[in-house]
PDB file of N, CA and C in Angstrom:
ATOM      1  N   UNK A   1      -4.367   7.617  30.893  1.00  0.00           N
ATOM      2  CA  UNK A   1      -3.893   7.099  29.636  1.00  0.00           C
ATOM      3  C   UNK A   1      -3.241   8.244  28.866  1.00  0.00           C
ATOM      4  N   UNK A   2      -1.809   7.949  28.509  1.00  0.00           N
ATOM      5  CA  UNK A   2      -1.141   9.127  27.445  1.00  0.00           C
ATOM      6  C   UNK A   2      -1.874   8.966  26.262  1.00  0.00           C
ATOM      7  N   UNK A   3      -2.090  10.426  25.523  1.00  0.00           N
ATOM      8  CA  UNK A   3      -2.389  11.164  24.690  1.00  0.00           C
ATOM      9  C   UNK A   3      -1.131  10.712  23.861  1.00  0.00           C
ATOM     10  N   UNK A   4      -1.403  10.092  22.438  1.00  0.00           N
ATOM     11  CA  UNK A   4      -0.119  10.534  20.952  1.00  0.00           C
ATOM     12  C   UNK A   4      -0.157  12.010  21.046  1.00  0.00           C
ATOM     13  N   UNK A   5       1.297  12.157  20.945  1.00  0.00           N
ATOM     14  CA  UNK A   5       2.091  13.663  20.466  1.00  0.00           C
ATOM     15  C   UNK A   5       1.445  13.791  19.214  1.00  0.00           C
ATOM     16  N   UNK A   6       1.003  14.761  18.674  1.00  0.00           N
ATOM     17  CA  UNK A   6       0.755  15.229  17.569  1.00  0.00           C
ATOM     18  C   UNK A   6       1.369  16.547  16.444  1.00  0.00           C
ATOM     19  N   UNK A   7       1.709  16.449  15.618  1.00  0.00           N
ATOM     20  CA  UNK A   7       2.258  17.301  14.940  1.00  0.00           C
ATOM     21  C   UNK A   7       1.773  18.043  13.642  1.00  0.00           C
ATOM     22  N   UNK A   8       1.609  19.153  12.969  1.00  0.00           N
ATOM     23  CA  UNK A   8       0.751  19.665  12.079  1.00  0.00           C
ATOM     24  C   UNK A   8       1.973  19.393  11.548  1.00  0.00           C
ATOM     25  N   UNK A   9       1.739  18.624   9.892  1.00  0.00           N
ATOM     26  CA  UNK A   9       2.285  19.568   8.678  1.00  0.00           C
ATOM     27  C   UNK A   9       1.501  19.654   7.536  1.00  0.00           C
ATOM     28  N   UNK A  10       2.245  20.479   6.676  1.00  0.00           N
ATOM     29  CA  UNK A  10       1.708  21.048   5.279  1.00  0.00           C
ATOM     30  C   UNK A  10       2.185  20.479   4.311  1.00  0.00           C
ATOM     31  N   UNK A  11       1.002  20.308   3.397  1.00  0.00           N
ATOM     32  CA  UNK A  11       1.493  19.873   1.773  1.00  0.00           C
ATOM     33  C   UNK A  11       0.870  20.613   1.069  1.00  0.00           C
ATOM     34  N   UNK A  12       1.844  20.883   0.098  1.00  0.00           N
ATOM     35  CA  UNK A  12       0.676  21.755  -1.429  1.00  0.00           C
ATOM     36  C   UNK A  12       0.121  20.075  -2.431  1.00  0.00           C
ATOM     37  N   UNK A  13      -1.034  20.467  -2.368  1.00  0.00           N
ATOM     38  CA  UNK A  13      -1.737  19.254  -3.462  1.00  0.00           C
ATOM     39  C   UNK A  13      -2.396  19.799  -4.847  1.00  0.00           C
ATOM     40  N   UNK A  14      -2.865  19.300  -5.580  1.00  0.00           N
ATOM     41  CA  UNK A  14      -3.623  19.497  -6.775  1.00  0.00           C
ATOM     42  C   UNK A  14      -4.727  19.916  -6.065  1.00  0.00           C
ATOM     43  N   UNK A  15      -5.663  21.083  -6.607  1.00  0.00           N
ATOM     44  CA  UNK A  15      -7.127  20.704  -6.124  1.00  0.00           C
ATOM     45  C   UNK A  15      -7.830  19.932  -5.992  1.00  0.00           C
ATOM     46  N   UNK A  16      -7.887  19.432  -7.825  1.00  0.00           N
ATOM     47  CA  UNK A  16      -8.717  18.175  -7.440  1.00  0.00           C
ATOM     48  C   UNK A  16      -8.711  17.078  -6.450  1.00  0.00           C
ATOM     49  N   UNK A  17      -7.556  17.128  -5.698  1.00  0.00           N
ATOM     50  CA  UNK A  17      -7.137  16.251  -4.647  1.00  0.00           C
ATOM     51  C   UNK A  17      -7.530  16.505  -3.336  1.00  0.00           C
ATOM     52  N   UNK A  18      -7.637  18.126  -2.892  1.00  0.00           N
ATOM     53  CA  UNK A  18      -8.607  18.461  -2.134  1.00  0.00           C
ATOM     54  C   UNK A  18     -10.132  18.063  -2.090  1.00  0.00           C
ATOM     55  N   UNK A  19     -10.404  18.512  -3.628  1.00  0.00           N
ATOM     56  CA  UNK A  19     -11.856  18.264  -3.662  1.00  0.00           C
ATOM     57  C   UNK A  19     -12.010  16.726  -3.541  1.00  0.00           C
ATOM     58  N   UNK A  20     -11.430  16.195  -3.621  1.00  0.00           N
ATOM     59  CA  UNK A  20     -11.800  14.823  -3.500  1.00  0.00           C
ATOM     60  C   UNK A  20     -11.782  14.348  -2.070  1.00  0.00           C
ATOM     61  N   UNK A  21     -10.618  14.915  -0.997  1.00  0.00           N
ATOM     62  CA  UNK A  21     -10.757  14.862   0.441  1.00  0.00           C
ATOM     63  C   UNK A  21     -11.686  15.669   1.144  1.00  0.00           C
ATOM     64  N   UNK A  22     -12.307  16.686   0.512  1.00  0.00           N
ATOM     65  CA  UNK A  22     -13.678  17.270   0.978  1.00  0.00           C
ATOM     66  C   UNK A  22     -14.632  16.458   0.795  1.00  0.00           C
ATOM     67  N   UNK A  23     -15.090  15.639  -0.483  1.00  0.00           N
ATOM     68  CA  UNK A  23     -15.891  14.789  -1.019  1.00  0.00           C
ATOM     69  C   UNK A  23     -16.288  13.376   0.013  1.00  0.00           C
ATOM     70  N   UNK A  24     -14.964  12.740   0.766  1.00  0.00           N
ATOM     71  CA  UNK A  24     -14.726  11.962   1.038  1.00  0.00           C
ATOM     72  C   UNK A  24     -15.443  12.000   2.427  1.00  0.00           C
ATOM     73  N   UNK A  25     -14.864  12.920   3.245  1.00  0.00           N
ATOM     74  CA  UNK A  25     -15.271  14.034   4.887  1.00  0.00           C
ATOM     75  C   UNK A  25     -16.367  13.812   4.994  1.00  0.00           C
ATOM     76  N   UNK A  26     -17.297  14.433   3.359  1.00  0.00           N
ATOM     77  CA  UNK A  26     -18.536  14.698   3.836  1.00  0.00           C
ATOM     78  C   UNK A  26     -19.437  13.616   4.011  1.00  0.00           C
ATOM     79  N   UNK A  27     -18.605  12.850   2.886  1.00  0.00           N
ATOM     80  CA  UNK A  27     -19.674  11.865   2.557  1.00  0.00           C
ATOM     81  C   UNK A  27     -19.489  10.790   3.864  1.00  0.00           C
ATOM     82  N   UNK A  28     -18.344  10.781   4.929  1.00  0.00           N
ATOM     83  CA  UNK A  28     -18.109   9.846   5.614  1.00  0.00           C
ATOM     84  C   UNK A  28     -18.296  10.531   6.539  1.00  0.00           C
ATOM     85  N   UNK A  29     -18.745  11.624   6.899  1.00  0.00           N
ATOM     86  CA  UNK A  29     -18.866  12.495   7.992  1.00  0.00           C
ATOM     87  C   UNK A  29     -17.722  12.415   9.105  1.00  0.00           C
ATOM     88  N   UNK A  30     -16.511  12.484   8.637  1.00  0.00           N
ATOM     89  CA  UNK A  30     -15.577  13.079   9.234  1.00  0.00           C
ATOM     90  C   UNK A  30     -14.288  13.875   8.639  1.00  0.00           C
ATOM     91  N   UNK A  31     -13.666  13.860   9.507  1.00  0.00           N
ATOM     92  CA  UNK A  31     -13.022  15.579   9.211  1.00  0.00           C
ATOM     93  C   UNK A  31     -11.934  15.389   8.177  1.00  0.00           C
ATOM     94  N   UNK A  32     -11.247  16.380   7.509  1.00  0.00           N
ATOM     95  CA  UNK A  32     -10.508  16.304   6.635  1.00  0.00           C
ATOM     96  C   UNK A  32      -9.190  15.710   7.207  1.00  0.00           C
ATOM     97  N   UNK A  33      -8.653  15.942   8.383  1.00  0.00           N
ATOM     98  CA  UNK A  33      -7.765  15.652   8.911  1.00  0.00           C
ATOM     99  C   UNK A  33      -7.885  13.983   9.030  1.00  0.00           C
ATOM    100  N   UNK A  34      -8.491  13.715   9.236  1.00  0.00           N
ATOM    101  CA  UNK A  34      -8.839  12.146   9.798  1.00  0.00           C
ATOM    102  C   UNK A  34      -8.692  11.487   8.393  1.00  0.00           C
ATOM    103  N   UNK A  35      -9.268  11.865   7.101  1.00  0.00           N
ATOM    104  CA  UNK A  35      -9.290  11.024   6.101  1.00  0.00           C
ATOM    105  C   UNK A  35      -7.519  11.424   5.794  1.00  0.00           C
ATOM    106  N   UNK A  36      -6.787  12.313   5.600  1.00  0.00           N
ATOM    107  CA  UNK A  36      -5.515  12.350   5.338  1.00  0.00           C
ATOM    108  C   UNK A  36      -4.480  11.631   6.210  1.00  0.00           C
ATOM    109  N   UNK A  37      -4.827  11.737   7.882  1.00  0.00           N
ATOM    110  CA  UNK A  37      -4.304  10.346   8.449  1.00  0.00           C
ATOM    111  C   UNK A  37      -4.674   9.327   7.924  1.00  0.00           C
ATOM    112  N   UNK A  38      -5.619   9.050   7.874  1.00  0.00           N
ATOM    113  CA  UNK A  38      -6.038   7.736   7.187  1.00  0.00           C
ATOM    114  C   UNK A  38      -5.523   7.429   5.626  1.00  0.00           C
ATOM    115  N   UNK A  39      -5.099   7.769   4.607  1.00  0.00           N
ATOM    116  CA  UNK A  39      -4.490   8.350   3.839  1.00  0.00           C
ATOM    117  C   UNK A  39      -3.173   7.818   3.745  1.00  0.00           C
ATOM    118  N   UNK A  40      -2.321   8.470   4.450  1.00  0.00           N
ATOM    119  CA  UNK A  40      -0.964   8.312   4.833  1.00  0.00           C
ATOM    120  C   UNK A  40      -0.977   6.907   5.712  1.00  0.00           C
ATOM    121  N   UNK A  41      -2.043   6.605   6.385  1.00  0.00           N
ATOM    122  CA  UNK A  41      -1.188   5.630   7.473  1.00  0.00           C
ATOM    123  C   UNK A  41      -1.287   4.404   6.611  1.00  0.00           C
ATOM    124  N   UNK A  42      -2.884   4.186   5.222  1.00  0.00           N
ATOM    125  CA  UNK A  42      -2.810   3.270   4.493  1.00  0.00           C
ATOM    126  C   UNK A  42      -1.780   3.374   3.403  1.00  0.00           C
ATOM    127  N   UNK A  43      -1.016   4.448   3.395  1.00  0.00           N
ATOM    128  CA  UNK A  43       0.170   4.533   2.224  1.00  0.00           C
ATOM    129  C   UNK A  43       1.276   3.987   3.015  1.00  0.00           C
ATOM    130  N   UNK A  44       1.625   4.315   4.003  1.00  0.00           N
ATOM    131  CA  UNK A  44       3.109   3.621   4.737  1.00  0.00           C
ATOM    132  C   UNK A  44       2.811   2.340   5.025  1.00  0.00           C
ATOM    133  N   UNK A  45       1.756   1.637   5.477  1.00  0.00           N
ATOM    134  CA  UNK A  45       1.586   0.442   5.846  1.00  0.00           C
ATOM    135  C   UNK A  45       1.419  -0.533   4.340  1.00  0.00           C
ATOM    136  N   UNK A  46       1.449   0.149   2.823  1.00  0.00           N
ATOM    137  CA  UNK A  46       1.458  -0.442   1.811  1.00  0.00           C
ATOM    138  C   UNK A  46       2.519  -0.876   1.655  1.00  0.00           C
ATOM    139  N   UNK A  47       3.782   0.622   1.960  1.00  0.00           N
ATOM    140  CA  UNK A  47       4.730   0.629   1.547  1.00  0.00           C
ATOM    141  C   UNK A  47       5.889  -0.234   2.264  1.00  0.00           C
ATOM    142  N   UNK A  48       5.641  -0.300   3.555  1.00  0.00           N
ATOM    143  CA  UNK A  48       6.447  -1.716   4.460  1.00  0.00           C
ATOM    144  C   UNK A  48       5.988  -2.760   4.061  1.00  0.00           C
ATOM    145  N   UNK A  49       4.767  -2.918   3.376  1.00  0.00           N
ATOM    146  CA  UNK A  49       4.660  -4.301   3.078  1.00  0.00           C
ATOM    147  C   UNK A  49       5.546  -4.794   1.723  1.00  0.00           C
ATOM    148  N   UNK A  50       5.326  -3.540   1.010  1.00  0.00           N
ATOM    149  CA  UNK A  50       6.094  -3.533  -0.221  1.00  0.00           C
ATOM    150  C   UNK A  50       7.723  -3.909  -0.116  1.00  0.00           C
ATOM    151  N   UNK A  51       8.083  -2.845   1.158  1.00  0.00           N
ATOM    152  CA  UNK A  51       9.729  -3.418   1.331  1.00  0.00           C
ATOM    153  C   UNK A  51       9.668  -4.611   1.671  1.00  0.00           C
ATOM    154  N   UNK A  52       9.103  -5.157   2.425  1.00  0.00           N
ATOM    155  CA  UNK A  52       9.391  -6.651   3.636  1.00  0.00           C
ATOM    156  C   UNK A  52       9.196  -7.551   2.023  1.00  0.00           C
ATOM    157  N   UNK A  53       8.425  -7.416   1.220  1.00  0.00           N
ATOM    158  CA  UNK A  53       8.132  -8.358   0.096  1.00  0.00           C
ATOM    159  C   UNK A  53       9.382  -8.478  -0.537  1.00  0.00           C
ATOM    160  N   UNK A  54       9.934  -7.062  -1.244  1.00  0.00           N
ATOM    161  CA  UNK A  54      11.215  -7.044  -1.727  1.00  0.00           C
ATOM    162  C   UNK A  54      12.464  -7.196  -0.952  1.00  0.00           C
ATOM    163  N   UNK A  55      12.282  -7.417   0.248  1.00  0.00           N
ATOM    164  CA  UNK A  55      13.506  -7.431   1.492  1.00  0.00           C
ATOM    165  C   UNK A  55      13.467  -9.225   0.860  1.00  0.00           C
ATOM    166  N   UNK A  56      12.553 -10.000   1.247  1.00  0.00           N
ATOM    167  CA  UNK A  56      12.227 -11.333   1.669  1.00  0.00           C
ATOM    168  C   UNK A  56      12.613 -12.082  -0.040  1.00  0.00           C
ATOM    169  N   UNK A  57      12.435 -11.200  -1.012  1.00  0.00           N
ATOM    170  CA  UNK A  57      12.964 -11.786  -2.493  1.00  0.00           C
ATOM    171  C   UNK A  57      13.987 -12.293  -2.712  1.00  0.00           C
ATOM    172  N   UNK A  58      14.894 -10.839  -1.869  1.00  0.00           N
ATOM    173  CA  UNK A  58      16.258 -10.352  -2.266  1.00  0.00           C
ATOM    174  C   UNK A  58      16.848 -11.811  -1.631  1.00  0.00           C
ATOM    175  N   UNK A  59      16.317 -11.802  -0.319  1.00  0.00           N
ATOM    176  CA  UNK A  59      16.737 -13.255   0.911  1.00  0.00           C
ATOM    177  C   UNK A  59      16.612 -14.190   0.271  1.00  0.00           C
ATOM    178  N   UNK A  60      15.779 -14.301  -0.675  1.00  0.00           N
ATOM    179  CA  UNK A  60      15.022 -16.069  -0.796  1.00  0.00           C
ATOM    180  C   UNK A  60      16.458 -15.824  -2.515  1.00  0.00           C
ATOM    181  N   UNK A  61      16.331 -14.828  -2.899  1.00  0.00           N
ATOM    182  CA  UNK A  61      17.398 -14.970  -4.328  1.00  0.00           C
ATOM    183  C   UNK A  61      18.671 -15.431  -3.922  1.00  0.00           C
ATOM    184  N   UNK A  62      19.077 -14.680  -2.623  1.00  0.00           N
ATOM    185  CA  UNK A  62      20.723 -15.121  -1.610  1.00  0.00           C
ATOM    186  C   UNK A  62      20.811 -16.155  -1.935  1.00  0.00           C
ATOM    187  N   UNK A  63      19.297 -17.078  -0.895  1.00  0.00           N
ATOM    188  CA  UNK A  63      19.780 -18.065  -0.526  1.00  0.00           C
ATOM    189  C   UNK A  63      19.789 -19.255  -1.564  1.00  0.00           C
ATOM    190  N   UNK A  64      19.497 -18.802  -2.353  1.00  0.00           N
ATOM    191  CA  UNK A  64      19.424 -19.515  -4.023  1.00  0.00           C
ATOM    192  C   UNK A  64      17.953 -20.516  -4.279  1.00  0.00           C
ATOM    193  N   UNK A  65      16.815 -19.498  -3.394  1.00  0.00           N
ATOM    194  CA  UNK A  65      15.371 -20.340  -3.401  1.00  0.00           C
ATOM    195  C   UNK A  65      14.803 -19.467  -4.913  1.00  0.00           C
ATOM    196  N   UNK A  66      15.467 -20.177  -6.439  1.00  0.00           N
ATOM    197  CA  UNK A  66      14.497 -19.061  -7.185  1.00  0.00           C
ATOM    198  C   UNK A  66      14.194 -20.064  -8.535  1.00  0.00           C
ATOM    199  N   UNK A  67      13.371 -19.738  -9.383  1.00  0.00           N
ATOM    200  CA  UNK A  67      12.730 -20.960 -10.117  1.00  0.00           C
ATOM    201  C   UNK A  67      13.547 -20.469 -11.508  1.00  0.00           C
ATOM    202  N   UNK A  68      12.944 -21.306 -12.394  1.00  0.00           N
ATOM    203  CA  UNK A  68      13.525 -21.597 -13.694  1.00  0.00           C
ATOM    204  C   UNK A  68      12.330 -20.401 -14.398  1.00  0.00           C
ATOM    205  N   UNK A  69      12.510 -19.557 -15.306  1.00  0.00           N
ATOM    206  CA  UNK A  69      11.125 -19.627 -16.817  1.00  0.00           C
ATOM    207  C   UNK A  69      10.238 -20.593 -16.967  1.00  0.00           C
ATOM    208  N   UNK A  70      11.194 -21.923 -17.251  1.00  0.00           N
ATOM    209  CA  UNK A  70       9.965 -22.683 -17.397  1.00  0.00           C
ATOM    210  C   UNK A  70       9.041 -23.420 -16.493  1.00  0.00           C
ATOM    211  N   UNK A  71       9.789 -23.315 -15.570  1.00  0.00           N
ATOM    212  CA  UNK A  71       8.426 -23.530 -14.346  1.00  0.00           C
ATOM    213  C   UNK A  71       7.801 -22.506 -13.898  1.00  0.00           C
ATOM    214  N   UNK A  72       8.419 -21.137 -14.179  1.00  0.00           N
ATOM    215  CA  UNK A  72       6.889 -19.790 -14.091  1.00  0.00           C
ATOM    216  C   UNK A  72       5.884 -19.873 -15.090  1.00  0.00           C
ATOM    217  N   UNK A  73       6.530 -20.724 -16.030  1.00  0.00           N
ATOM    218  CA  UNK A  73       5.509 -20.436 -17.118  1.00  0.00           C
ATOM    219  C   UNK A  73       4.871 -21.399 -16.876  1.00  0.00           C
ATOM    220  N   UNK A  74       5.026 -22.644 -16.364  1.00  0.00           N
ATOM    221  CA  UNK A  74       4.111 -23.741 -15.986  1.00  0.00           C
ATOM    222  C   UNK A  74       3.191 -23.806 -15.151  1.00  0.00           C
ATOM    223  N   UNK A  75       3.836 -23.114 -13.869  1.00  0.00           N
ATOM    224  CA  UNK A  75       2.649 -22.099 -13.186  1.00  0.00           C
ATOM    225  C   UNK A  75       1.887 -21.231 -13.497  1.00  0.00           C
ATOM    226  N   UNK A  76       2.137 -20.598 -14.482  1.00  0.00           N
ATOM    227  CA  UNK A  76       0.966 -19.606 -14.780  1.00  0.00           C
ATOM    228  C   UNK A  76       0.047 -20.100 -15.521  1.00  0.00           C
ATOM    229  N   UNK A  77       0.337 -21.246 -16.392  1.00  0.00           N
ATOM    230  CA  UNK A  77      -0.152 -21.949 -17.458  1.00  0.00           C
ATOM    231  C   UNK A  77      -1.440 -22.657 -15.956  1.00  0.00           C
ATOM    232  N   UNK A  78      -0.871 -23.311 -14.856  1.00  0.00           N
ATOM    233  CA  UNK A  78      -1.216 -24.356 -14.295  1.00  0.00           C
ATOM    234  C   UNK A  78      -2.821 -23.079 -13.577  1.00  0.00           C
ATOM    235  N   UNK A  79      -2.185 -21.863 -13.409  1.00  0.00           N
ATOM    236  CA  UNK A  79      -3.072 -20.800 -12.814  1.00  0.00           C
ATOM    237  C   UNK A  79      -4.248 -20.496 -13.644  1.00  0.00           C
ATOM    238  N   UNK A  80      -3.810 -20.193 -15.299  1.00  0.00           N
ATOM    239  CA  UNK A  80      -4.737 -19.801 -15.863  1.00  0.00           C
ATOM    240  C   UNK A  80      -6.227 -21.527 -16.219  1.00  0.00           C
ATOM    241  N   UNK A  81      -5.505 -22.523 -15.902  1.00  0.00           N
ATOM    242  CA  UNK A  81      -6.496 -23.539 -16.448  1.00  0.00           C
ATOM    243  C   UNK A  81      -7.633 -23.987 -14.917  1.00  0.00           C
ATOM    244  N   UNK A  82      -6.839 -23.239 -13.989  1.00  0.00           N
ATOM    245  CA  UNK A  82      -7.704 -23.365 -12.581  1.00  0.00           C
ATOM    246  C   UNK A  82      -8.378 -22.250 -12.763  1.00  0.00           C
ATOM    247  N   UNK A  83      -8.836 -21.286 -13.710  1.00  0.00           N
ATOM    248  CA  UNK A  83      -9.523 -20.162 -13.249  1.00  0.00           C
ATOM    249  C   UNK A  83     -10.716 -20.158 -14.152  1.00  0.00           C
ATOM    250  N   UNK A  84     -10.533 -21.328 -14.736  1.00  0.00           N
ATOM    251  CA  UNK A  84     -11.675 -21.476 -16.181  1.00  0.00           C
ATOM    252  C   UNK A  84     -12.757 -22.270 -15.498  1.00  0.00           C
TER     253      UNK A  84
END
């Protein structure tokens, strides 16, 4: 079974941002490296979701799928009386 290529890089951070990925290590008993992959891979996988959301807006605005004010506001109205 292939091994992922792996690559070191560097960032300068705040301390407190260290101390908080030391904090994290210990308390989860693993390594600093692992929580900063972990880190990054939950920041890019936010951030494609974030594009595909705004990709899929932009599509649905094209294709002229987009509502009025007053039916957002009727929905939200319709949201806030389902939550009571």
């Amino acid at each position: 079974m292939a091994t992922a290529q792996k690559q070191t890089i560097s960032a300068e951070v705040p301390r407190a941002l260290v101390r908080k990925v030391d904090a994290i290590a210990e308390e989860e008993e693993r390594s600093k490296s692992y929580i900063i992959r972990e880190a990054i891979d939950s920041y890019i996988h936010n951030h494609e979701r974030r594009r595909e959301a705004i990709q899929k807006g932009l599509a649905d605005g094209d294709a002229g799928k987009t509502y009025t004010i007053e039916e957002m506001m009727a929905f939200v109205k319709q949201l806030k009386a389902s939550a009571r």
